[in-house]
C-alpha atoms as a PDB file:
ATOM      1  CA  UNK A   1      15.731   3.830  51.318  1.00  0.00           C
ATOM      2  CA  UNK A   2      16.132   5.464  48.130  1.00  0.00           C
ATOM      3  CA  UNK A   3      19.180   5.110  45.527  1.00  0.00           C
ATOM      4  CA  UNK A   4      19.921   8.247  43.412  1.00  0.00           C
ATOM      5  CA  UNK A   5      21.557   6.659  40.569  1.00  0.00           C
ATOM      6  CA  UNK A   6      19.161  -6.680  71.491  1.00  0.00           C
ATOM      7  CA  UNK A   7      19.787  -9.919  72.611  1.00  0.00           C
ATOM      8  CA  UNK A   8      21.761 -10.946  75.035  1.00  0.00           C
ATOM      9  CA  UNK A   9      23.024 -14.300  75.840  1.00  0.00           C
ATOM     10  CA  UNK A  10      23.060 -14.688  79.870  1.00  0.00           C
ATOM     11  CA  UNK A  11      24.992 -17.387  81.494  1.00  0.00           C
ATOM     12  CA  UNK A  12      23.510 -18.098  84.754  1.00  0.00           C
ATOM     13  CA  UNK A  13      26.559 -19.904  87.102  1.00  0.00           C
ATOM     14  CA  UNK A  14      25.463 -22.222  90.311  1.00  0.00           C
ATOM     15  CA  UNK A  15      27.411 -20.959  93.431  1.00  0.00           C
ATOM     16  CA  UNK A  16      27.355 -23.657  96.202  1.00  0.00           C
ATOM     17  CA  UNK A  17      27.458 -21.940  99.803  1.00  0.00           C
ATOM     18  CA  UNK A  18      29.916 -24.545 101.184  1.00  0.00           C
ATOM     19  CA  UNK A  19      32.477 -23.832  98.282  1.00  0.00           C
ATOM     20  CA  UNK A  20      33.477 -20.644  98.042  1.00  0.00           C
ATOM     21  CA  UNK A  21      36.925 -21.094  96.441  1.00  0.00           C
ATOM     22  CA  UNK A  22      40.162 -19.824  96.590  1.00  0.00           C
ATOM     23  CA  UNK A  23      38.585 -16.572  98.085  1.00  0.00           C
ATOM     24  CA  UNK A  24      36.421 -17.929 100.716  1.00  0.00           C
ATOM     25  CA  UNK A  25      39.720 -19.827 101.735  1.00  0.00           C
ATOM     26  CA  UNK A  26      42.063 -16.808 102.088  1.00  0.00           C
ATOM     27  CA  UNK A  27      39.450 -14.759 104.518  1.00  0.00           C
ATOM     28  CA  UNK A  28      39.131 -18.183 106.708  1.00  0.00           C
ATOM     29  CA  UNK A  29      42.635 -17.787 106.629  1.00  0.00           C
ATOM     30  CA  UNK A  30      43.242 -14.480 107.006  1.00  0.00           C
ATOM     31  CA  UNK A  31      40.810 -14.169 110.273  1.00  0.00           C
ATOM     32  CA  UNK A  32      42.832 -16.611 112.191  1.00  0.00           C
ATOM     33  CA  UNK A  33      45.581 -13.908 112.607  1.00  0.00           C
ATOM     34  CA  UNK A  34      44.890 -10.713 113.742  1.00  0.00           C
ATOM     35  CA  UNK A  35      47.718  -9.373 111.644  1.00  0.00           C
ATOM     36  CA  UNK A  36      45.789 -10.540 108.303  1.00  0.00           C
ATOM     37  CA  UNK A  37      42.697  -9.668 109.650  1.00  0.00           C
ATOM     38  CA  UNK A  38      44.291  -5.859 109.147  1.00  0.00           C
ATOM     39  CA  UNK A  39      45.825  -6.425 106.093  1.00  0.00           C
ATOM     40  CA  UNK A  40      42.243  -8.138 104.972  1.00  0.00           C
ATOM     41  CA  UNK A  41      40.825  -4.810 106.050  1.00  0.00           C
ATOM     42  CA  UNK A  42      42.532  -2.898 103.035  1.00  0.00           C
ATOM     43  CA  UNK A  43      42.376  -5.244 100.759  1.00  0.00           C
ATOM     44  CA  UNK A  44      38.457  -5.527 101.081  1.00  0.00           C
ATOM     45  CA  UNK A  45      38.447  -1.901 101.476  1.00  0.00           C
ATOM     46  CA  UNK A  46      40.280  -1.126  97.989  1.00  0.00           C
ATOM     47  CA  UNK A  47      38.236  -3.473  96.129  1.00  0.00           C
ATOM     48  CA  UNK A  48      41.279  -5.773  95.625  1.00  0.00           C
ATOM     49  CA  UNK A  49      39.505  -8.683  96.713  1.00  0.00           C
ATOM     50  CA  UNK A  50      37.232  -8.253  93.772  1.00  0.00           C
ATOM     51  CA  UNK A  51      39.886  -8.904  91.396  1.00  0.00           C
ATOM     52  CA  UNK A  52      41.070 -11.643  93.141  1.00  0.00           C
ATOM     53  CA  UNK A  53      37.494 -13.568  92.535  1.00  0.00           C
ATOM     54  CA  UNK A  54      37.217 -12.648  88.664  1.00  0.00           C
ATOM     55  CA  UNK A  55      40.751 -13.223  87.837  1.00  0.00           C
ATOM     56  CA  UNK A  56      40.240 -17.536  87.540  1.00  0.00           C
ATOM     57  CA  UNK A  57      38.409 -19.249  84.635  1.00  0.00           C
ATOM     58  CA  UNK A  58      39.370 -20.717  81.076  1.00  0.00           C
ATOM     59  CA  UNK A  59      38.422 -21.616  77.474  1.00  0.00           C
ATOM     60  CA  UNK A  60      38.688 -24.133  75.222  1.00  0.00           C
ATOM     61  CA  UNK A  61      37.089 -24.375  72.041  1.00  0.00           C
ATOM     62  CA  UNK A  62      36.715 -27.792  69.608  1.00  0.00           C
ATOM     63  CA  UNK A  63      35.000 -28.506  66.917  1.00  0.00           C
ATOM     64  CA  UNK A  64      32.937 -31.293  66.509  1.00  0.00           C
ATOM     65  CA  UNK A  65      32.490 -33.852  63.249  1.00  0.00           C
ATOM     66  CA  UNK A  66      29.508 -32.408  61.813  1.00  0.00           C
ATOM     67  CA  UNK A  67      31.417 -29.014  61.569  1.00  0.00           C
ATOM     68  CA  UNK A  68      30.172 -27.658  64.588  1.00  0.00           C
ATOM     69  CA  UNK A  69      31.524 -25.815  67.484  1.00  0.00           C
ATOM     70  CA  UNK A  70      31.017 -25.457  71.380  1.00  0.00           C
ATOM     71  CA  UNK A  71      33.145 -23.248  73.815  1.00  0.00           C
ATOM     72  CA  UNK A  72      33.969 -24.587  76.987  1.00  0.00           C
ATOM     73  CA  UNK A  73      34.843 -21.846  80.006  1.00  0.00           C
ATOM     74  CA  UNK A  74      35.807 -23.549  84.016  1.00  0.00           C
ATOM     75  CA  UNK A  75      35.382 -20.580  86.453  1.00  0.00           C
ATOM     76  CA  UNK A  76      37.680 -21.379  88.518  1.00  0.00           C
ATOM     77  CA  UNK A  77      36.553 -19.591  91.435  1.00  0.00           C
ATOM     78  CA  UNK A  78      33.102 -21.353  91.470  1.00  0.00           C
ATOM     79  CA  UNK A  79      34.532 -24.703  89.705  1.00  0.00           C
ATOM     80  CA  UNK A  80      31.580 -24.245  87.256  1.00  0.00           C
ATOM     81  CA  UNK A  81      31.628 -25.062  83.626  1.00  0.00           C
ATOM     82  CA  UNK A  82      29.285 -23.606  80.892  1.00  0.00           C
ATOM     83  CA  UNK A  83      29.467 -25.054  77.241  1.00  0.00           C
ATOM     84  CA  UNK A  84      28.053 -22.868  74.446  1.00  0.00           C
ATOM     85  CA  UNK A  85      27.582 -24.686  71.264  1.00  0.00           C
ATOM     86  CA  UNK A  86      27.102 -24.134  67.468  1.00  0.00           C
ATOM     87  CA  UNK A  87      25.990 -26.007  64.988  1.00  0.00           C
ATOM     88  CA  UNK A  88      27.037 -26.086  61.250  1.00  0.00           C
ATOM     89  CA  UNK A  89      23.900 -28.088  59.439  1.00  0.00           C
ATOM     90  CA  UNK A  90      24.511 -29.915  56.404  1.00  0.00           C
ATOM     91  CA  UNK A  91      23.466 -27.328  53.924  1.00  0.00           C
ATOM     92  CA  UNK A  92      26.406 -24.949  54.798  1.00  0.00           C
ATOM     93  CA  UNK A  93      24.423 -22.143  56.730  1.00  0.00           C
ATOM     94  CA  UNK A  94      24.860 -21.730  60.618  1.00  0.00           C
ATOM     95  CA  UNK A  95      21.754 -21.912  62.453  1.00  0.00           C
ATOM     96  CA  UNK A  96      21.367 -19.119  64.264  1.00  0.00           C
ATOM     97  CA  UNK A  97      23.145 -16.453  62.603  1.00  0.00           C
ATOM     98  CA  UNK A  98      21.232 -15.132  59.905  1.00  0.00           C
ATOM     99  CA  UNK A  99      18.164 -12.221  60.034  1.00  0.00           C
ATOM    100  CA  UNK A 100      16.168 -11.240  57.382  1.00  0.00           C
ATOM    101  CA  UNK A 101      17.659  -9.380  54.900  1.00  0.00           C
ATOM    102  CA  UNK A 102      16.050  -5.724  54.380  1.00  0.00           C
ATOM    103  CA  UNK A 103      13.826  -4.583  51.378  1.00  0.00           C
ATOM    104  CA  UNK A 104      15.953  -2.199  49.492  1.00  0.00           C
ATOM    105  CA  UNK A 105      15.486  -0.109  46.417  1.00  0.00           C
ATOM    106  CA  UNK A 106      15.760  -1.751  43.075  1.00  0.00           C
ATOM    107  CA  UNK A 107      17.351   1.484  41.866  1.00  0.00           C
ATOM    108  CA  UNK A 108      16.623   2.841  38.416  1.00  0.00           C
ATOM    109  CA  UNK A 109      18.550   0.125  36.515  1.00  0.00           C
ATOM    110  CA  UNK A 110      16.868  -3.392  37.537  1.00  0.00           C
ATOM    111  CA  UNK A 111      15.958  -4.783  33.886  1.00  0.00           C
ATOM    112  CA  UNK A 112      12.883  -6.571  35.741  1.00  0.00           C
ATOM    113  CA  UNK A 113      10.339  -5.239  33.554  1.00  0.00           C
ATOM    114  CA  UNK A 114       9.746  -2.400  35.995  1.00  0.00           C
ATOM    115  CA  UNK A 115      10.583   0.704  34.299  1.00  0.00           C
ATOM    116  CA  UNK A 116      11.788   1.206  30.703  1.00  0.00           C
ATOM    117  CA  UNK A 117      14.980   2.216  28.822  1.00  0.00           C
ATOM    118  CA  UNK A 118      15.182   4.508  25.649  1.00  0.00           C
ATOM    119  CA  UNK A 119      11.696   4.296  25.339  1.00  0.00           C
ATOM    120  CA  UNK A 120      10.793   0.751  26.106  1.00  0.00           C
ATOM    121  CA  UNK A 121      10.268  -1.527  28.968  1.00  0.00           C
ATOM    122  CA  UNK A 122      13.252  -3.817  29.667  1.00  0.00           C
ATOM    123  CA  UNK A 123      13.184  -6.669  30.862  1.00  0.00           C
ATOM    124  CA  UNK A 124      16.371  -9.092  30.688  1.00  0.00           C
ATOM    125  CA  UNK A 125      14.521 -11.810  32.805  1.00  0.00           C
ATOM    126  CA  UNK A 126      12.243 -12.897  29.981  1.00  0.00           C
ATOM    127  CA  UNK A 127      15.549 -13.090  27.216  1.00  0.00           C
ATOM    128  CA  UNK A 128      16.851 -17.228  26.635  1.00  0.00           C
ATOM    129  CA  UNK A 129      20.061 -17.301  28.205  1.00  0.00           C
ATOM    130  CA  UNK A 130      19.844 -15.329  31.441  1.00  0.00           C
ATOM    131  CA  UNK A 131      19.833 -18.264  33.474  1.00  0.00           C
ATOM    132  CA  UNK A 132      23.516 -19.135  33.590  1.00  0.00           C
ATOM    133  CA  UNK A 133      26.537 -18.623  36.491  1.00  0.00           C
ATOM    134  CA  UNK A 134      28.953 -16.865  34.703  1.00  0.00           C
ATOM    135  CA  UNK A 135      27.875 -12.817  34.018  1.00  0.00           C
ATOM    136  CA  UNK A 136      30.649 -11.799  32.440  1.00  0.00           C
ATOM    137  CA  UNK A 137      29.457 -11.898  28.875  1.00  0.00           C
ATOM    138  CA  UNK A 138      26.731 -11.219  27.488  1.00  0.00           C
ATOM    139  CA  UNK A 139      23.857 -13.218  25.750  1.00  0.00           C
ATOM    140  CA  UNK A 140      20.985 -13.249  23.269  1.00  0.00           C
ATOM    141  CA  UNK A 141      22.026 -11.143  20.376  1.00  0.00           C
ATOM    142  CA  UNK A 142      24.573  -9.061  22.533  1.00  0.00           C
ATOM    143  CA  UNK A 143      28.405  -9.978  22.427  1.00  0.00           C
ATOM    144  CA  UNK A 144      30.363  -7.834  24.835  1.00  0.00           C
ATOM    145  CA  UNK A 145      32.339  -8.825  27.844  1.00  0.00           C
ATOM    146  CA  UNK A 146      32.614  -7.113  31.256  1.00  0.00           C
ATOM    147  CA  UNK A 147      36.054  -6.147  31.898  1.00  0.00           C
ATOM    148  CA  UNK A 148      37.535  -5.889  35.511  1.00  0.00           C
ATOM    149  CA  UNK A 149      38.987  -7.783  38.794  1.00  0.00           C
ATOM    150  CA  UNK A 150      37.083 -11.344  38.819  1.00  0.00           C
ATOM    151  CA  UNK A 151      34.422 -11.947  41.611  1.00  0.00           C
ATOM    152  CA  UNK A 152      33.399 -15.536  42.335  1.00  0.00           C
ATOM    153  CA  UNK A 153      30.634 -15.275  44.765  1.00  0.00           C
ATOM    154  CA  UNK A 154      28.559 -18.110  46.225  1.00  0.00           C
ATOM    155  CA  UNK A 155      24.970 -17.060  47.926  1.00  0.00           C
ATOM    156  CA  UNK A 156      23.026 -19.022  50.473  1.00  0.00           C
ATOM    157  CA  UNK A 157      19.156 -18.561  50.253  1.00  0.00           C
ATOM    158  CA  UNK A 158      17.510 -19.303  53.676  1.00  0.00           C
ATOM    159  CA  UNK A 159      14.407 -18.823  55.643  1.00  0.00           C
ATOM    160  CA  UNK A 160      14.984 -16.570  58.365  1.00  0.00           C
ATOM    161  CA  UNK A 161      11.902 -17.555  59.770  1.00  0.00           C
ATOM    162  CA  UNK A 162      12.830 -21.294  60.436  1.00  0.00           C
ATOM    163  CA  UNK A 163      16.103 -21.457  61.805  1.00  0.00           C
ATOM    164  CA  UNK A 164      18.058 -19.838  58.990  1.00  0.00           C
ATOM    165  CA  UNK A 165      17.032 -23.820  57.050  1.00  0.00           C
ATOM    166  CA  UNK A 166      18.270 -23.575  53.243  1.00  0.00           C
ATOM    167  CA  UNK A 167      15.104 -22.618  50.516  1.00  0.00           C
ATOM    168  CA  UNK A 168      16.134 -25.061  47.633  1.00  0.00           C
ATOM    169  CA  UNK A 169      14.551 -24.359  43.957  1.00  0.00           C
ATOM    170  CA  UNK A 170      14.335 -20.610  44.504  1.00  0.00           C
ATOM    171  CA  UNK A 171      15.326 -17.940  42.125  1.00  0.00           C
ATOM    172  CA  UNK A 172      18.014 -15.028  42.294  1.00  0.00           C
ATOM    173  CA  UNK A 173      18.170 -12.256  39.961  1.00  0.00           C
ATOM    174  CA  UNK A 174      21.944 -10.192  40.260  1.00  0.00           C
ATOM    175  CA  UNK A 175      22.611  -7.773  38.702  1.00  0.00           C
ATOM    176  CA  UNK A 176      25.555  -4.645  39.382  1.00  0.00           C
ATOM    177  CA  UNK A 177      27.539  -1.637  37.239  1.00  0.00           C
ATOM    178  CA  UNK A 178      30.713  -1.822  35.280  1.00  0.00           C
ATOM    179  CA  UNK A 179      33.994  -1.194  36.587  1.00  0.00           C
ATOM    180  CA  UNK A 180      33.112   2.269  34.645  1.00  0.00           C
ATOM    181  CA  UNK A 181      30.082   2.226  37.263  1.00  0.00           C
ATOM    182  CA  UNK A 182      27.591   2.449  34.394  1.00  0.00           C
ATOM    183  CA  UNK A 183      24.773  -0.546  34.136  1.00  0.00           C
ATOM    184  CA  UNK A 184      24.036  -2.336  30.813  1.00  0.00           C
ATOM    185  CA  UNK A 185      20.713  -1.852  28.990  1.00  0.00           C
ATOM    186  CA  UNK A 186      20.509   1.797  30.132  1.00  0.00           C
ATOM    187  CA  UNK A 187      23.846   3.645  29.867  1.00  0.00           C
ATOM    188  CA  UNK A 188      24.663   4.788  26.583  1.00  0.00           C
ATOM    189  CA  UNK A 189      28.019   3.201  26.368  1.00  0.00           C
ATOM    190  CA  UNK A 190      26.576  -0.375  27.183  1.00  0.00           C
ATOM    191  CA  UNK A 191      23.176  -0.157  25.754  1.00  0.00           C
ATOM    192  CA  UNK A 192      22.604  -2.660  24.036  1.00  0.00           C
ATOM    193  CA  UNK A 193      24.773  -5.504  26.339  1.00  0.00           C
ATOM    194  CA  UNK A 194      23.199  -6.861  29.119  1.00  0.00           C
ATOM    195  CA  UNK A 195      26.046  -8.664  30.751  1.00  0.00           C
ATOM    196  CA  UNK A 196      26.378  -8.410  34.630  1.00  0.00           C
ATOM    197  CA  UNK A 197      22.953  -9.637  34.468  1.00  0.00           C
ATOM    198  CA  UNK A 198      21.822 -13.079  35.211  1.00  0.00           C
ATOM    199  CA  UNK A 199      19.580 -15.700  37.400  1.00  0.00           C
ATOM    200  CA  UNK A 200      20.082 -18.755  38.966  1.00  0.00           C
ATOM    201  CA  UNK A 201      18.071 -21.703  41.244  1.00  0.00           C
ATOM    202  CA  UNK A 202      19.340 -22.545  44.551  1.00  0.00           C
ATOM    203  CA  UNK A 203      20.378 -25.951  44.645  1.00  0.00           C
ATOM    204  CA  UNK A 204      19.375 -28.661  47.776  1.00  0.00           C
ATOM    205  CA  UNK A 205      22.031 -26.393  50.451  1.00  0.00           C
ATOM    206  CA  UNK A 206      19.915 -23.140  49.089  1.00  0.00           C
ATOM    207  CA  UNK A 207      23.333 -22.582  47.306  1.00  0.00           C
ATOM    208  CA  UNK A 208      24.224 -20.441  43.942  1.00  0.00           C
ATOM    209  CA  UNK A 209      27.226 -19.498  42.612  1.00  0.00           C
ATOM    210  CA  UNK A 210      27.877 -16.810  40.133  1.00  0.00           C
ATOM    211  CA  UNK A 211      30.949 -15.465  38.739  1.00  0.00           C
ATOM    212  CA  UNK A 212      31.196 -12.006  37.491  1.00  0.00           C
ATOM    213  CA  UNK A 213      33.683  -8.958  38.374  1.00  0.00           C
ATOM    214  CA  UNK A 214      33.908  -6.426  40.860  1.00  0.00           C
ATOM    215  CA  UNK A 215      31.888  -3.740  40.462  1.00  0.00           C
ATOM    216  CA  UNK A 216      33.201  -0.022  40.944  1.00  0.00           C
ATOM    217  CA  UNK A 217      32.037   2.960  43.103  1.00  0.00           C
ATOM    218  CA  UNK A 218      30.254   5.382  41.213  1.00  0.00           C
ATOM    219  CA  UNK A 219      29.625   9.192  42.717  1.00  0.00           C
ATOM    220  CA  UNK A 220      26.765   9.076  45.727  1.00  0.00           C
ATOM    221  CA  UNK A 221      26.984   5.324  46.461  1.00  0.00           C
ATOM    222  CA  UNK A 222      28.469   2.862  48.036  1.00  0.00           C
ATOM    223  CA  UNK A 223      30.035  -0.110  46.249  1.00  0.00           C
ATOM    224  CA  UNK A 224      26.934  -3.162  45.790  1.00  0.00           C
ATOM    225  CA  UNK A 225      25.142  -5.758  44.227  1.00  0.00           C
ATOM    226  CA  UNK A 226      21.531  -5.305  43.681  1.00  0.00           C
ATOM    227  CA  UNK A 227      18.890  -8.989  43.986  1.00  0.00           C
ATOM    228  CA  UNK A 228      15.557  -9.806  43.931  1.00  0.00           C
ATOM    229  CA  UNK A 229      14.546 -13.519  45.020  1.00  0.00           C
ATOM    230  CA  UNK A 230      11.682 -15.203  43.345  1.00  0.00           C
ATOM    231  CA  UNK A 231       9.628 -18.220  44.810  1.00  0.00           C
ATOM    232  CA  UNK A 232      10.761 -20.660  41.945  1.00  0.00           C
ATOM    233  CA  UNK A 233      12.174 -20.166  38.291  1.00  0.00           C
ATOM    234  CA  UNK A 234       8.841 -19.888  37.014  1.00  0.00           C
ATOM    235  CA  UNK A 235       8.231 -17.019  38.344  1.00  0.00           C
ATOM    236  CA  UNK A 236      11.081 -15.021  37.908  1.00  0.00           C
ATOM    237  CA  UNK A 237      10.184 -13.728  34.546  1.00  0.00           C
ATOM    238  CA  UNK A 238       8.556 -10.362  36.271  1.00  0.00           C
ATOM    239  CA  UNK A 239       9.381  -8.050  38.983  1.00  0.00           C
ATOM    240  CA  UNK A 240       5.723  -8.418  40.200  1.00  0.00           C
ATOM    241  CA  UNK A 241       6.445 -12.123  41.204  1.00  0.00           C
ATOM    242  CA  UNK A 242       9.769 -10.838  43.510  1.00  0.00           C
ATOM    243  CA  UNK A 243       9.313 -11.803  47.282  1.00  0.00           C
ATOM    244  CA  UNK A 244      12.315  -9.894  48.407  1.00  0.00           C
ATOM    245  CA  UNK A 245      14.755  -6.957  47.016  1.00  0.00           C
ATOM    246  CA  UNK A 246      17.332  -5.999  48.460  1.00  0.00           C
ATOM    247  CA  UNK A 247      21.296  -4.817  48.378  1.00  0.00           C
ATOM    248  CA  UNK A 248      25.310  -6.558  48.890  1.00  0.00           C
ATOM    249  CA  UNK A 249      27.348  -3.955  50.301  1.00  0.00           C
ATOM    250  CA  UNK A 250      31.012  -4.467  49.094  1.00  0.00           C
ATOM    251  CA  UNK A 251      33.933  -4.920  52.230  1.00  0.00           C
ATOM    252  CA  UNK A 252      35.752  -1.389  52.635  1.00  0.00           C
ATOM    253  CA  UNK A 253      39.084  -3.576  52.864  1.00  0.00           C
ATOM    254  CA  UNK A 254      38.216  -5.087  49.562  1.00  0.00           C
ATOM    255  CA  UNK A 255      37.473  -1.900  47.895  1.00  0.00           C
ATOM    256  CA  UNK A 256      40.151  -0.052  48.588  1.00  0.00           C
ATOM    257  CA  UNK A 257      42.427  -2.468  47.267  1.00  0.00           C
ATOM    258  CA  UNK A 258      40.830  -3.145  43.790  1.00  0.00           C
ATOM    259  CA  UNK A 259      40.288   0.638  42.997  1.00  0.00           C
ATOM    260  CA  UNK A 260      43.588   1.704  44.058  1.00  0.00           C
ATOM    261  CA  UNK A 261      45.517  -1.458  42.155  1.00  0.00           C
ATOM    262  CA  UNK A 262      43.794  -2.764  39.527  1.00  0.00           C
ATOM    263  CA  UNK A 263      43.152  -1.043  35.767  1.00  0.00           C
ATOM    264  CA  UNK A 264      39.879   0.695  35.000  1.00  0.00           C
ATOM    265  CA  UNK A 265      38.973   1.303  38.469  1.00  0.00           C
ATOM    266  CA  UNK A 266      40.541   4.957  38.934  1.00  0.00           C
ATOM    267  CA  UNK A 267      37.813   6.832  39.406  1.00  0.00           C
ATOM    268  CA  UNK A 268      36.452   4.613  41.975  1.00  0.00           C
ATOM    269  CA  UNK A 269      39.240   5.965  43.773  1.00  0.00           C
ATOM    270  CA  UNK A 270      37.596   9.221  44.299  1.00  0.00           C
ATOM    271  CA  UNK A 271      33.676   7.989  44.661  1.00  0.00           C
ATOM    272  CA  UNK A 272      34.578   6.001  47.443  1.00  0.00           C
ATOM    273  CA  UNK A 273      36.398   8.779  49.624  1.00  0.00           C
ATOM    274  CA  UNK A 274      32.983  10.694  49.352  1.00  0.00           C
ATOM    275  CA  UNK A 275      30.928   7.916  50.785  1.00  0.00           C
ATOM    276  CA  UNK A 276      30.421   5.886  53.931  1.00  0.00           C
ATOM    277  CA  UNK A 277      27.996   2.926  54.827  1.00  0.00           C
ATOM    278  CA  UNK A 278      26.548   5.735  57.120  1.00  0.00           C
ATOM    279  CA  UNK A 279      25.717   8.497  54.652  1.00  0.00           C
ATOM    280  CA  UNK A 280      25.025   6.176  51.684  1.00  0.00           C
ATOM    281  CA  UNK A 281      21.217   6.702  50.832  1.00  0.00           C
ATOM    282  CA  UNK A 282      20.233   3.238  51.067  1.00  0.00           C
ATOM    283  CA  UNK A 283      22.092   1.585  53.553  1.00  0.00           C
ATOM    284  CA  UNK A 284      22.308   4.592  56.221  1.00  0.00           C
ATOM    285  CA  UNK A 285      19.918   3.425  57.531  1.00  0.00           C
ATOM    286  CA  UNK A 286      20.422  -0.578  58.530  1.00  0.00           C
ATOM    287  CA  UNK A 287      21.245  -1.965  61.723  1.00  0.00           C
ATOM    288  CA  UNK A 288      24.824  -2.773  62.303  1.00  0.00           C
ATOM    289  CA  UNK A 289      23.289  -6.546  62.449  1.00  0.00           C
ATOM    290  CA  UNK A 290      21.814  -5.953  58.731  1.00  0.00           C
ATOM    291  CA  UNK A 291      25.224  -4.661  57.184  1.00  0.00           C
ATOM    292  CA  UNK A 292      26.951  -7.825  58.426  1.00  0.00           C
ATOM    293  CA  UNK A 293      25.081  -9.556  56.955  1.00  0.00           C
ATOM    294  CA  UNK A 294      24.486  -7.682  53.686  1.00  0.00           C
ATOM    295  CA  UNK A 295      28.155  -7.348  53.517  1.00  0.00           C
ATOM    296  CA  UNK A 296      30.319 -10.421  51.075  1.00  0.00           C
ATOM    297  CA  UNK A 297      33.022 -12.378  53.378  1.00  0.00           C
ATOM    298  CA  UNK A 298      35.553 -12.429  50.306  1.00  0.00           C
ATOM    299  CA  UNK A 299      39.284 -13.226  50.134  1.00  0.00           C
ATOM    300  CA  UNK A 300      41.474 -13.391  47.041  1.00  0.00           C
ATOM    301  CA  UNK A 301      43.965 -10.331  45.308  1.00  0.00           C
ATOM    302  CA  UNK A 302      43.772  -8.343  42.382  1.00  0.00           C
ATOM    303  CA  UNK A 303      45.782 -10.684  40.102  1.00  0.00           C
ATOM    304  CA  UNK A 304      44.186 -14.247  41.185  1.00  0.00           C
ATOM    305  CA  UNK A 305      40.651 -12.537  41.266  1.00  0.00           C
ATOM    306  CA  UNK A 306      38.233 -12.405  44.356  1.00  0.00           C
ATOM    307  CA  UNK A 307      36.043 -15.129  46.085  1.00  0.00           C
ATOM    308  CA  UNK A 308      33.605 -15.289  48.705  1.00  0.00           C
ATOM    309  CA  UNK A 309      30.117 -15.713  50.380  1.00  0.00           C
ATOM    310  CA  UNK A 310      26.860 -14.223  51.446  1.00  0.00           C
ATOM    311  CA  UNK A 311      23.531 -15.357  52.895  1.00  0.00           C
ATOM    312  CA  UNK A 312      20.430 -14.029  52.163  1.00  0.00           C
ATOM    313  CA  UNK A 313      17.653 -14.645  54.623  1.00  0.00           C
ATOM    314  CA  UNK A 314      14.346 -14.816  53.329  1.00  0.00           C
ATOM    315  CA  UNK A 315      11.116 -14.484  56.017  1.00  0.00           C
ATOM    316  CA  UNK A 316       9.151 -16.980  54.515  1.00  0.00           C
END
């Protein structure tokens, strides 16, 4: 989309005819006495009986020393047991719950040597310095310093295509607006900063970390973080080299919370009562299954700051 500025898991359960449980039992029972065998009447007759047969069964869940975990449920009306398991692999992604994240508009503000700014191409990827974890500041010649709630955010980098398995020495560009909403490099009042900008590699667990702030809701979008991933460091000094682009969308919860309490965010307040996930012009469009996983898991408050994590599957 633009930016202005099923499966199903099936359990199949053995039934043995000679064990029918606790409901078999009570119509042997019941059609020794001829009283019962009324009262059975009824009860089949209601759909009582039914219940009866779905009511048994239990779960218990553990977790095992690699970090794993499997769910164990007893029907107790059949006496079978099903165990579902999942595994946590060493590199800090689950394998089987990522997808590949969608291609998404780079906007009109990416920096990546794409399009130009007061009159000339910009591109902050090819500047010394824009390889570093902390985005707050800015580097090269510039000297200003995003203001707003901290944001520690850690991204996992993984193929989609084989099991979700972490992609070590690739590249991430991220880049987002002010808590003014405005994006350094092209808005007049941070022209000539580039901080909120930056790149890192993805260590052996796929893994980056960058810390920057949280960035506001400006009018016809919903809060995000704008990547592009790049096949190695090498590479990433061009937007023609980019294998994937895409969008973060920020948690509602989250949002609310920082515009409403913390300075500089006010009118943030008002963007984000005009705009849902549904009606926003790039992710209207996504699966339910693609915001999920678009969407930061973060925890934290306005005063201590905000941390949190994301993965990013890659189809490679």
């Amino acid at each position: 989309m633009y930016e202005n500025d099923n499966a199903t898991n099936t359990n199949a359960v053995g039934q043995h005819d000679h064990d029918g449980g606790l409901q078999q039992d009570l119509i042997v029972d019941a059609l020794r006495d001829p009283r019962r065998r009324m009262l059975l009447g009824g009860l089949l007759a209601s759909g009582t009986f039914a219940l009866i047969g779905g009511c048994g069964g239990g779960t218990d869940s553990v977790t095992d020393s690699s970090g794993g975990s499997s769910t164990t449920t007893t029907d107790t009306t059949t006496g079978t047991t099903t165990t579902d398991t999942t595994t946590t692999t060493d590199t800090g992604t689950t394998t089987s719950s990522c997808i590949a994240d969608p291609q998404e508009t780079e906007g009109p503000y990416p920096g990546d040597g794409s399009n130009t700014s007061n009159g000339a191409v910009t591109n902050v990827l090819t500047i010394s310095g824009v390889v570093r974890s902390d985005i707050r500041g800015s580097f090269g010649s510039a000297t200003g310093t995003a203001q707003g709630v901290p944001l520690t955010l850690t991204i996992s980098v993984v193929n989609s295509n084989a099991n979700c398995a972490a992609l070590e020495g690739y590249a991430i560009y991220i880049w987002h607006c002010t808590r003014d909403g405005t994006y350094t490099l092209y808005s007049s009042d941070v022209l000539k900063e580039n901080y909120l900008r930056g790149v890192q590699v993805t260590d052996s667990k796929g893994q980056v970390t960058f810390e920057t702030i949280f960035p506001a809701c400006y009018s016809g979008r919903w809060p995000h973080i704008h990547f592009e991933i790049y096949p190695s460091l090498a590479k990433a000094t061009s937007y023609k080299n980019k294998i994937l682009t895409s969008q973060m969308a920020m948690p509602k919860d989250i949002c609310t919370t920082v515009f409403n309490d913390a300075t500089g965010y006010s009118a943030s307040v008002r963007n984000l009562a005009q705009v849902t996930i549904a009606n926003d012009n790039v992710f209207g469009d996504n699966t339910a299954a693609q915001i999920a996983q678009q969407t930061p898991t973060l925890e934290g408050s306005v005063a201590k700051g905000y941390t949190g994590s994301i993965v990013v599957g890659v189809p490679v």
